[in-house]
N, C-alpha and C. Protein backbone atom coordinates (compact mmCIF):
# COMPACT_ATOMS: atom_id res chain seq x y z
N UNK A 1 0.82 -1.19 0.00
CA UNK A 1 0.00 0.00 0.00
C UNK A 1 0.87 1.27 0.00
N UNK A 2 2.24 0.78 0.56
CA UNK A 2 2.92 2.59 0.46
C UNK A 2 3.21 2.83 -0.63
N UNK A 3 3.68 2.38 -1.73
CA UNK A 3 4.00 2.64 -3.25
C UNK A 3 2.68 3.02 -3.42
N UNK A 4 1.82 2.49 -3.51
CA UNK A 4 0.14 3.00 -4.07
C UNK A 4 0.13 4.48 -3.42
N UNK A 5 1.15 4.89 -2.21
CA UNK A 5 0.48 6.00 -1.54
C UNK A 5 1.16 6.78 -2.20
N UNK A 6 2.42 6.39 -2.73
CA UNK A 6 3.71 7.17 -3.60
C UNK A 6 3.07 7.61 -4.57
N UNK A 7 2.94 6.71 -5.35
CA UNK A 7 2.11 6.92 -6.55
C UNK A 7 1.00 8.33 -6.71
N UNK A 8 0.47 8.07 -5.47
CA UNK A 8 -0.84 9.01 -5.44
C UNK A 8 -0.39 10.21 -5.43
N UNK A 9 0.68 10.19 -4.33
CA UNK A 9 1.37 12.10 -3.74
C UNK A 9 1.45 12.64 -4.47
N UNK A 10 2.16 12.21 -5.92
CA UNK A 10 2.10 14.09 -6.64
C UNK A 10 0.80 14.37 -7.42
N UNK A 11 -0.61 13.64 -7.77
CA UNK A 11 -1.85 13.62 -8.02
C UNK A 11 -1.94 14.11 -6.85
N UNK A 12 -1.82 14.21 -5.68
CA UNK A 12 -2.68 14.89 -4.71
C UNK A 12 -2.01 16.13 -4.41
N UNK A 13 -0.67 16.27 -4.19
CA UNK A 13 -0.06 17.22 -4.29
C UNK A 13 -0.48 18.24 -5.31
N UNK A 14 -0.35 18.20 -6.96
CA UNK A 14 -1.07 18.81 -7.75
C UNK A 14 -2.00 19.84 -7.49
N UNK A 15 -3.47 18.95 -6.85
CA UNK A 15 -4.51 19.16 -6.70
C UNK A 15 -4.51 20.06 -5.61
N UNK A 16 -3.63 19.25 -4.40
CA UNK A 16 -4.02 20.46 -3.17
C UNK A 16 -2.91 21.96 -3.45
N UNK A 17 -1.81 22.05 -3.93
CA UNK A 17 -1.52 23.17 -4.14
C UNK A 17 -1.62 24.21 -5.45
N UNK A 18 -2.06 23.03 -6.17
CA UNK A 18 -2.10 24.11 -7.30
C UNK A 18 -3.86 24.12 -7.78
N UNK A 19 -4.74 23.45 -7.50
CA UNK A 19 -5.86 22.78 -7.79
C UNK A 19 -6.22 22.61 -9.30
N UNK A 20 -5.29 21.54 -9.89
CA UNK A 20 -5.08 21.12 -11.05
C UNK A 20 -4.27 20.33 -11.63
N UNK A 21 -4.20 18.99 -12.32
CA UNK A 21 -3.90 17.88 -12.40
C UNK A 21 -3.58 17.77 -13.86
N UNK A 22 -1.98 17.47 -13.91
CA UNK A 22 -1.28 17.80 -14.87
C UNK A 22 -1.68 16.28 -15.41
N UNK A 23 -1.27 16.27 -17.24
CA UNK A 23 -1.16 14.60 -17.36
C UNK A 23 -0.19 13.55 -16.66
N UNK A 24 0.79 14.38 -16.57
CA UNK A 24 2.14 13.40 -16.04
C UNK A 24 1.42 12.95 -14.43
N UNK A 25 0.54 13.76 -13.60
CA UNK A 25 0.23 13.22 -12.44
C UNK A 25 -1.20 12.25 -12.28
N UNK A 26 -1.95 12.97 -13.85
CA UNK A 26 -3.09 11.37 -14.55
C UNK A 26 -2.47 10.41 -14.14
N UNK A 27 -1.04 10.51 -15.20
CA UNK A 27 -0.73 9.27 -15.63
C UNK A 27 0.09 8.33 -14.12
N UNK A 28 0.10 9.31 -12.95
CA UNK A 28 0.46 8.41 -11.66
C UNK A 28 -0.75 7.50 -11.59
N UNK A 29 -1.96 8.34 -11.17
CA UNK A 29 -3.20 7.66 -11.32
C UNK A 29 -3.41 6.31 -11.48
N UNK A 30 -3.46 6.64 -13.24
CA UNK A 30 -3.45 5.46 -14.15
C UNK A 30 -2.69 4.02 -13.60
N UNK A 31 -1.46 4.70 -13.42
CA UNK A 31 -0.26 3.36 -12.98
C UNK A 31 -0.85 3.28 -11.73
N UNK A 32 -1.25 3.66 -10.76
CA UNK A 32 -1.28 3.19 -9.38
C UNK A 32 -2.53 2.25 -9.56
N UNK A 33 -3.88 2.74 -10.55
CA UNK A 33 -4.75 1.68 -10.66
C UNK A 33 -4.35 0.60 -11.02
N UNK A 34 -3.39 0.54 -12.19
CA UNK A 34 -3.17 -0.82 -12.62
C UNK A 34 -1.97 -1.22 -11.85
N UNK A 35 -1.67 -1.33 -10.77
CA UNK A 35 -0.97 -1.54 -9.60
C UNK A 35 -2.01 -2.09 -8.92
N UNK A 36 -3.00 -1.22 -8.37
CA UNK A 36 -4.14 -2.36 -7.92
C UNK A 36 -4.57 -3.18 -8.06
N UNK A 37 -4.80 -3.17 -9.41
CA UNK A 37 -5.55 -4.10 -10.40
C UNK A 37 -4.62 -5.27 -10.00
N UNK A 38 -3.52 -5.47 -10.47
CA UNK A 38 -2.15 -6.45 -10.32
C UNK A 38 -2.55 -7.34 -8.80
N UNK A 39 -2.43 -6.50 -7.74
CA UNK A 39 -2.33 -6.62 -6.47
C UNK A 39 -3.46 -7.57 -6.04
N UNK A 40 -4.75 -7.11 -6.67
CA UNK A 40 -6.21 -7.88 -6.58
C UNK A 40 -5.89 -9.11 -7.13
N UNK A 41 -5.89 -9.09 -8.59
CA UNK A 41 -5.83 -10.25 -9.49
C UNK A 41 -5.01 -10.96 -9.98
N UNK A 42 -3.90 -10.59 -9.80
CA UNK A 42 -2.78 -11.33 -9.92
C UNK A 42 -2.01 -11.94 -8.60
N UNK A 43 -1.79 -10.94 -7.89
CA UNK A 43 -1.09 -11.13 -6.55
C UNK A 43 -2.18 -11.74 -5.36
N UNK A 44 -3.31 -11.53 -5.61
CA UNK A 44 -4.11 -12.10 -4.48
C UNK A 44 -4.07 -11.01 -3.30
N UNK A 45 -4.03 -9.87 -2.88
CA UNK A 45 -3.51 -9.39 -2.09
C UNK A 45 -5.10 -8.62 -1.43
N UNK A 46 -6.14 -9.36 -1.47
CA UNK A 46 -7.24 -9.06 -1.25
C UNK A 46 -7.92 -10.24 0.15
N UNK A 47 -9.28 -9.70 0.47
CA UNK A 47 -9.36 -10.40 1.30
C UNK A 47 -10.11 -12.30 0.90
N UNK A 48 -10.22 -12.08 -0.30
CA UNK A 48 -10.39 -13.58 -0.78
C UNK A 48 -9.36 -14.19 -1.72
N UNK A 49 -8.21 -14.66 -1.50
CA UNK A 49 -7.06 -14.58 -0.85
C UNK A 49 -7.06 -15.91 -2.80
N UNK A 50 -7.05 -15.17 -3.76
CA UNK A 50 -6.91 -16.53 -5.12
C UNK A 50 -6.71 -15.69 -6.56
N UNK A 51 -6.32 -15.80 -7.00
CA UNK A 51 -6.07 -14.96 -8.63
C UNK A 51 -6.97 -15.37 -9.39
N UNK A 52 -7.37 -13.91 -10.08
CA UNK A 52 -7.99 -13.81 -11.09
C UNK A 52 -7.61 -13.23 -12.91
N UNK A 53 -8.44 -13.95 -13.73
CA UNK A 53 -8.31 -13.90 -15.29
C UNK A 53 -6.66 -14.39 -15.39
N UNK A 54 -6.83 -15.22 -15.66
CA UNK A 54 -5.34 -16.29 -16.35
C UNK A 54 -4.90 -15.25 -17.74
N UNK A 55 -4.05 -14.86 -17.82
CA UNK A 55 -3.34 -14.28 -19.14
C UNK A 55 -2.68 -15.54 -20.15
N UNK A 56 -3.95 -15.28 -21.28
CA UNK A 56 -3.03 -16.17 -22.64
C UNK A 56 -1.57 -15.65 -23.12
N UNK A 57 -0.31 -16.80 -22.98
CA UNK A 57 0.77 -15.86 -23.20
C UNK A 57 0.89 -15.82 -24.97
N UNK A 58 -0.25 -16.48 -25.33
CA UNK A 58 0.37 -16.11 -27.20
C UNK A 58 0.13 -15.48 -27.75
N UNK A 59 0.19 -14.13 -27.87
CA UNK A 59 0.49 -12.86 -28.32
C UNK A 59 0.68 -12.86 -29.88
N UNK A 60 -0.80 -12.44 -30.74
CA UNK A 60 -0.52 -12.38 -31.83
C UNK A 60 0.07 -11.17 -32.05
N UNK A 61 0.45 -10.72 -33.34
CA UNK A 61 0.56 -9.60 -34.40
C UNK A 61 -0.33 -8.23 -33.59
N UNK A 62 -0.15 -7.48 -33.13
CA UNK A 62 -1.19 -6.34 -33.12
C UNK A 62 -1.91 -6.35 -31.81
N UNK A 63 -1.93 -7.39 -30.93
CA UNK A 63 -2.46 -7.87 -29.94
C UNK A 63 -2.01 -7.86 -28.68
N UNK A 64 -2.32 -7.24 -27.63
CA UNK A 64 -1.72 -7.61 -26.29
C UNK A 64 -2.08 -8.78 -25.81
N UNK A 65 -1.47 -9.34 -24.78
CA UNK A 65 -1.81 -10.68 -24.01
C UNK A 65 -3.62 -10.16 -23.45
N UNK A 66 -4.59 -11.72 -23.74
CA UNK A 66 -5.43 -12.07 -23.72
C UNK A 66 -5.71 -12.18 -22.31
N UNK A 67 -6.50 -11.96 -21.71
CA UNK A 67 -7.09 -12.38 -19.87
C UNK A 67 -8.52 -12.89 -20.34
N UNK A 68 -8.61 -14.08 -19.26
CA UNK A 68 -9.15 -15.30 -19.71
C UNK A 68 -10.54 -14.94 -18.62
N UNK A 69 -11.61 -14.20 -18.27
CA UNK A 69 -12.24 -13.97 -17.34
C UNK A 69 -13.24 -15.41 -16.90
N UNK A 70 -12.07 -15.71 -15.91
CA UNK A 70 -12.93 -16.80 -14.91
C UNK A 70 -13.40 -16.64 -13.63
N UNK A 71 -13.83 -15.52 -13.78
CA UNK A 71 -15.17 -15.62 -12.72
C UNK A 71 -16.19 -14.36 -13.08
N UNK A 72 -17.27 -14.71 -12.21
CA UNK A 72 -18.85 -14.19 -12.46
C UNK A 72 -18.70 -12.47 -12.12
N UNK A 73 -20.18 -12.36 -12.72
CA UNK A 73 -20.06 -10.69 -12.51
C UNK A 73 -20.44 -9.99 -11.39
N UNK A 74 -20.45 -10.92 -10.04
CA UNK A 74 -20.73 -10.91 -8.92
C UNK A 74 -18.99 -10.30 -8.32
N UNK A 75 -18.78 -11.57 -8.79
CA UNK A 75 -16.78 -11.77 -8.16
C UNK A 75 -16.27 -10.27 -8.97
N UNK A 76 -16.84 -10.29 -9.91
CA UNK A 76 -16.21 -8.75 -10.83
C UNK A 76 -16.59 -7.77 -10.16
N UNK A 77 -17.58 -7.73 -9.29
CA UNK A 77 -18.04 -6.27 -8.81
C UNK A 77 -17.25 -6.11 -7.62
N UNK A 78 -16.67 -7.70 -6.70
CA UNK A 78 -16.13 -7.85 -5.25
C UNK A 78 -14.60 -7.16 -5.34
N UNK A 79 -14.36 -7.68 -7.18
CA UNK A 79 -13.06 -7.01 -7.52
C UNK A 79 -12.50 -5.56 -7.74
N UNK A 80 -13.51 -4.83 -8.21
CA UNK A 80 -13.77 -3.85 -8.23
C UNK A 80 -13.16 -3.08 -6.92
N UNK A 81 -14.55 -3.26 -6.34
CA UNK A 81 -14.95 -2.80 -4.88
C UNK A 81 -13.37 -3.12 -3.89
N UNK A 82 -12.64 -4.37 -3.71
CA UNK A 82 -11.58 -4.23 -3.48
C UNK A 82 -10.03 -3.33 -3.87
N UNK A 83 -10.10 -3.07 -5.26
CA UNK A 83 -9.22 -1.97 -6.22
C UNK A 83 -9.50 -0.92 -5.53
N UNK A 84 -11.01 -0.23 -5.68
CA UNK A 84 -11.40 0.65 -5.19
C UNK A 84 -10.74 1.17 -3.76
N UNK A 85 -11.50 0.46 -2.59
CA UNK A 85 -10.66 0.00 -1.31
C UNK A 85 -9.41 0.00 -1.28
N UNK A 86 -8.44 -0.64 -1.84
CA UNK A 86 -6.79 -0.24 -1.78
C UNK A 86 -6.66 1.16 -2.54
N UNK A 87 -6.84 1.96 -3.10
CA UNK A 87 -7.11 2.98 -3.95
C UNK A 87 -7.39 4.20 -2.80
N UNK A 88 -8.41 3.87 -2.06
CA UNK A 88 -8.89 4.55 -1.22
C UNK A 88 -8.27 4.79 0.09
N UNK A 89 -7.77 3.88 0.40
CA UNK A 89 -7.04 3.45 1.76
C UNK A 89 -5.70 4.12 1.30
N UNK A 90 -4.97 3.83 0.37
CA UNK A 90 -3.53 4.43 -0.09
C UNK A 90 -3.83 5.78 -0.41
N UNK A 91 -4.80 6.63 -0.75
CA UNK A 91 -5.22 8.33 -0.83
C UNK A 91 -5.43 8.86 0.56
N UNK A 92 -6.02 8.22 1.29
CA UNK A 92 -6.22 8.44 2.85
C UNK A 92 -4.73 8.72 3.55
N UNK A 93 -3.79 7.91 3.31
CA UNK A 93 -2.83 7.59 4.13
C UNK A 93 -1.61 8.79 2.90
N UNK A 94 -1.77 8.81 2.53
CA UNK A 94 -0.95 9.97 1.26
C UNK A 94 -1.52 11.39 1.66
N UNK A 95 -2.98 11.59 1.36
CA UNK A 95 -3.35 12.27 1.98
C UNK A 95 -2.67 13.02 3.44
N UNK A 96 -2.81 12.20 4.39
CA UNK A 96 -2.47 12.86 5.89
C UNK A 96 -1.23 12.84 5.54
N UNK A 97 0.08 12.19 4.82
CA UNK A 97 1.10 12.65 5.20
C UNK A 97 1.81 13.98 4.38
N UNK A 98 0.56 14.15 3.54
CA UNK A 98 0.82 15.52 2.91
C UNK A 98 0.20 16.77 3.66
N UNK A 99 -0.84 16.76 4.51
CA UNK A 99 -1.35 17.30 5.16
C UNK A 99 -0.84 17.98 6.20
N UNK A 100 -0.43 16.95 7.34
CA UNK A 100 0.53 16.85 8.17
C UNK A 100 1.99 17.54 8.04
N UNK A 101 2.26 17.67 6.33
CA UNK A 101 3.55 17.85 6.43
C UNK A 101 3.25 18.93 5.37
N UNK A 102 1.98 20.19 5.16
CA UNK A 102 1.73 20.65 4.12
C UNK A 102 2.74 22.37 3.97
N UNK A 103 3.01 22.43 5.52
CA UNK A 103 3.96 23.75 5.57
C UNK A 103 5.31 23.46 4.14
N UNK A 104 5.45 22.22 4.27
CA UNK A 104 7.11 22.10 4.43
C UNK A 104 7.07 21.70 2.99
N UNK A 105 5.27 20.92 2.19
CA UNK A 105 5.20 20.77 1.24
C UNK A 105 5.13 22.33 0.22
N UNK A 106 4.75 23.29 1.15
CA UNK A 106 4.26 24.65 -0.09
C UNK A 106 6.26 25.07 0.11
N UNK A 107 6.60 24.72 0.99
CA UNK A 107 7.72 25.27 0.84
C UNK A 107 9.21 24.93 -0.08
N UNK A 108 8.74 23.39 -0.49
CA UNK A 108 9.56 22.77 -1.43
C UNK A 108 8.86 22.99 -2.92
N UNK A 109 7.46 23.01 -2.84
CA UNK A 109 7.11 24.00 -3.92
C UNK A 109 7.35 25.06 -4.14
N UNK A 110 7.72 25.92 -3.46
CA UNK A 110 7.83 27.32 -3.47
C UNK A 110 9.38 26.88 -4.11
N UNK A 111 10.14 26.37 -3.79
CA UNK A 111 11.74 26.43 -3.74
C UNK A 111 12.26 25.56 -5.52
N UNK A 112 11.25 25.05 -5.64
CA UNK A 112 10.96 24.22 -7.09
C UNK A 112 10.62 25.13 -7.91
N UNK A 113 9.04 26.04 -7.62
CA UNK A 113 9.42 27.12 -8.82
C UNK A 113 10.13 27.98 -9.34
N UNK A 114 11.15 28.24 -7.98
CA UNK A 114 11.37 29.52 -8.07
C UNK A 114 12.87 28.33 -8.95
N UNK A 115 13.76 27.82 -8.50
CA UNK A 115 14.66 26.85 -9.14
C UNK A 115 14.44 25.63 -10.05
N UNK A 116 13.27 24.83 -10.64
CA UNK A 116 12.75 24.07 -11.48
C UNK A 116 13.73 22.96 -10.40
N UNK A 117 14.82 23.01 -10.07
CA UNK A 117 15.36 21.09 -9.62
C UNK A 117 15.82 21.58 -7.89
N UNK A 118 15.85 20.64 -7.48
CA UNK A 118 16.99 20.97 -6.23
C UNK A 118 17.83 19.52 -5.65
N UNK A 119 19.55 19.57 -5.48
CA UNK A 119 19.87 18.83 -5.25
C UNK A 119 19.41 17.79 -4.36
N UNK A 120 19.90 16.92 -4.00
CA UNK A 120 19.83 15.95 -2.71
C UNK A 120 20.39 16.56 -1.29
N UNK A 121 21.22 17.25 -1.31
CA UNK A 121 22.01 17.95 -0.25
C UNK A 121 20.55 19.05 0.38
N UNK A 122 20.05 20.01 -0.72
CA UNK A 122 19.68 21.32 -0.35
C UNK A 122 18.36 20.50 0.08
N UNK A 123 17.31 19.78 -0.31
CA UNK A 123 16.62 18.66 -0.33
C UNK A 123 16.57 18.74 1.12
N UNK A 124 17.70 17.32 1.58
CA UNK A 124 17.78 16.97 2.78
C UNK A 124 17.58 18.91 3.89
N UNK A 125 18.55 19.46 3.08
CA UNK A 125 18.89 20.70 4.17
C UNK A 125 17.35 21.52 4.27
N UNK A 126 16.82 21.51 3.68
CA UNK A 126 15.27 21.81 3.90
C UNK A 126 14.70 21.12 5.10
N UNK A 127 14.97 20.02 5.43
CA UNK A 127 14.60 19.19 6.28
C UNK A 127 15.33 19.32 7.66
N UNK A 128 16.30 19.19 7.94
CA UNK A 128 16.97 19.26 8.59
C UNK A 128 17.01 20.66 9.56
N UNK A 129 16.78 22.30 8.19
CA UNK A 129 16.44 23.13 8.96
C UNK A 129 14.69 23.53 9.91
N UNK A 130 13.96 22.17 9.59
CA UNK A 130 12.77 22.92 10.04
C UNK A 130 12.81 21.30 11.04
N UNK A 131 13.92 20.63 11.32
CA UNK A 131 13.97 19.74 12.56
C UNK A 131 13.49 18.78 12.06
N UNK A 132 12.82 18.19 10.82
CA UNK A 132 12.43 16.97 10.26
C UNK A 132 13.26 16.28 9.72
N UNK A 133 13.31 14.80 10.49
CA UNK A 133 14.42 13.93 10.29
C UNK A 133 14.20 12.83 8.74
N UNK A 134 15.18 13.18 8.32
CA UNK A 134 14.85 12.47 6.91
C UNK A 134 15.11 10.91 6.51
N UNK A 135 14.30 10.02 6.33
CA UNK A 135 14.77 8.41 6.86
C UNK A 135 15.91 8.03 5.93
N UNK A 136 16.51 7.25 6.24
CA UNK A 136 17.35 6.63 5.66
C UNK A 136 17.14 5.69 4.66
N UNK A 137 18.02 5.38 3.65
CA UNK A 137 17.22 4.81 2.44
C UNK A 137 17.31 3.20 3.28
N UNK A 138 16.32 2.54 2.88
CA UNK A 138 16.32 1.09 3.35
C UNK A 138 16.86 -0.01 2.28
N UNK A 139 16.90 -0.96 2.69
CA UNK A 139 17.80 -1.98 1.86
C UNK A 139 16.13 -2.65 1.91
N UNK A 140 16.34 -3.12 0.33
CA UNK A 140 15.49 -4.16 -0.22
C UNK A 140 15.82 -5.52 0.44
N UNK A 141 14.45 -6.22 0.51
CA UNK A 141 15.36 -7.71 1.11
C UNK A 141 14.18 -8.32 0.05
N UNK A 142 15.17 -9.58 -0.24
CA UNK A 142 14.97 -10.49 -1.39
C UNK A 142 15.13 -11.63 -1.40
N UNK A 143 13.84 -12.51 -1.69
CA UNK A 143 13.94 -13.77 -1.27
C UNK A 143 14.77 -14.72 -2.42
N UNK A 144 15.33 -15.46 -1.36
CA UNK A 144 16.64 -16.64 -1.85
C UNK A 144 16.23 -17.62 -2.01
């Protein structure tokens, strides 16, 4: 759910400081749905815990891979309604930590327009001067 919340921040960001939603932050949107989508039906990561629509891998001419819809339009609506739900739950939680942190967000906006980039150093030093501790990058762990 925190990548889904990643995803969301600069679509919400957008919206709450500028109130307007560029394509490039659509197109977070877009990817974070079909991130859900994945998560539901492929990954199982729902509360009825089995994958859905089998992908044909033979790929004609002109054609993307085929999804094979095996189940009812009952299970399609449960699927839905779950996407939805992770969708919702990851805007909630993106939400408050933009909220929560919205001083410090107008202020790295502010520091973006006025410069279009800002290093990693000045970045962190934004942080550092208003006492917010900046986490440390974490190590991926990967199963063997």
């Amino acid at each position: 759910m925190a990548e889904l919340a990643v995803m969301l921040a600069g679509y919400l960001t957008e919206d709450m400081i500028f109130h307007d939603v560029t394509t490039g932050a659509s197109n977070d949107l877009k990817q974070a749905t079909k991130l859900a989508q994945q998560m539901v039906k492929t990954y199982a990561m729902a509360d009825d815990l089995r994958t859905f629509g089998q992908k044909d891998e033979l790929v004609f001419l002109g054609r993307d891979l085929a999804e094979e819809k095996d189940y009812s339009e009952k299970t399609a609506e449960k699927i839905d309604k779950a996407i939805t739900d992770l969708l919702n739950d990851s805007k909630k939680a993106a939400e408050k930590i933009l909220t929560d942190y919205k001083d410090m967000l107008e202020m790295i906006t502010d520091r973006l327009l006025d410069k279009e980039t800002l290093e990693k150093e000045e970045f962190e030093k934004l942080f550092k001067d208003e006492n917010i501790k900046v986490p440390k990058k974490t190590k991926k762990i990967s199963k063997k």
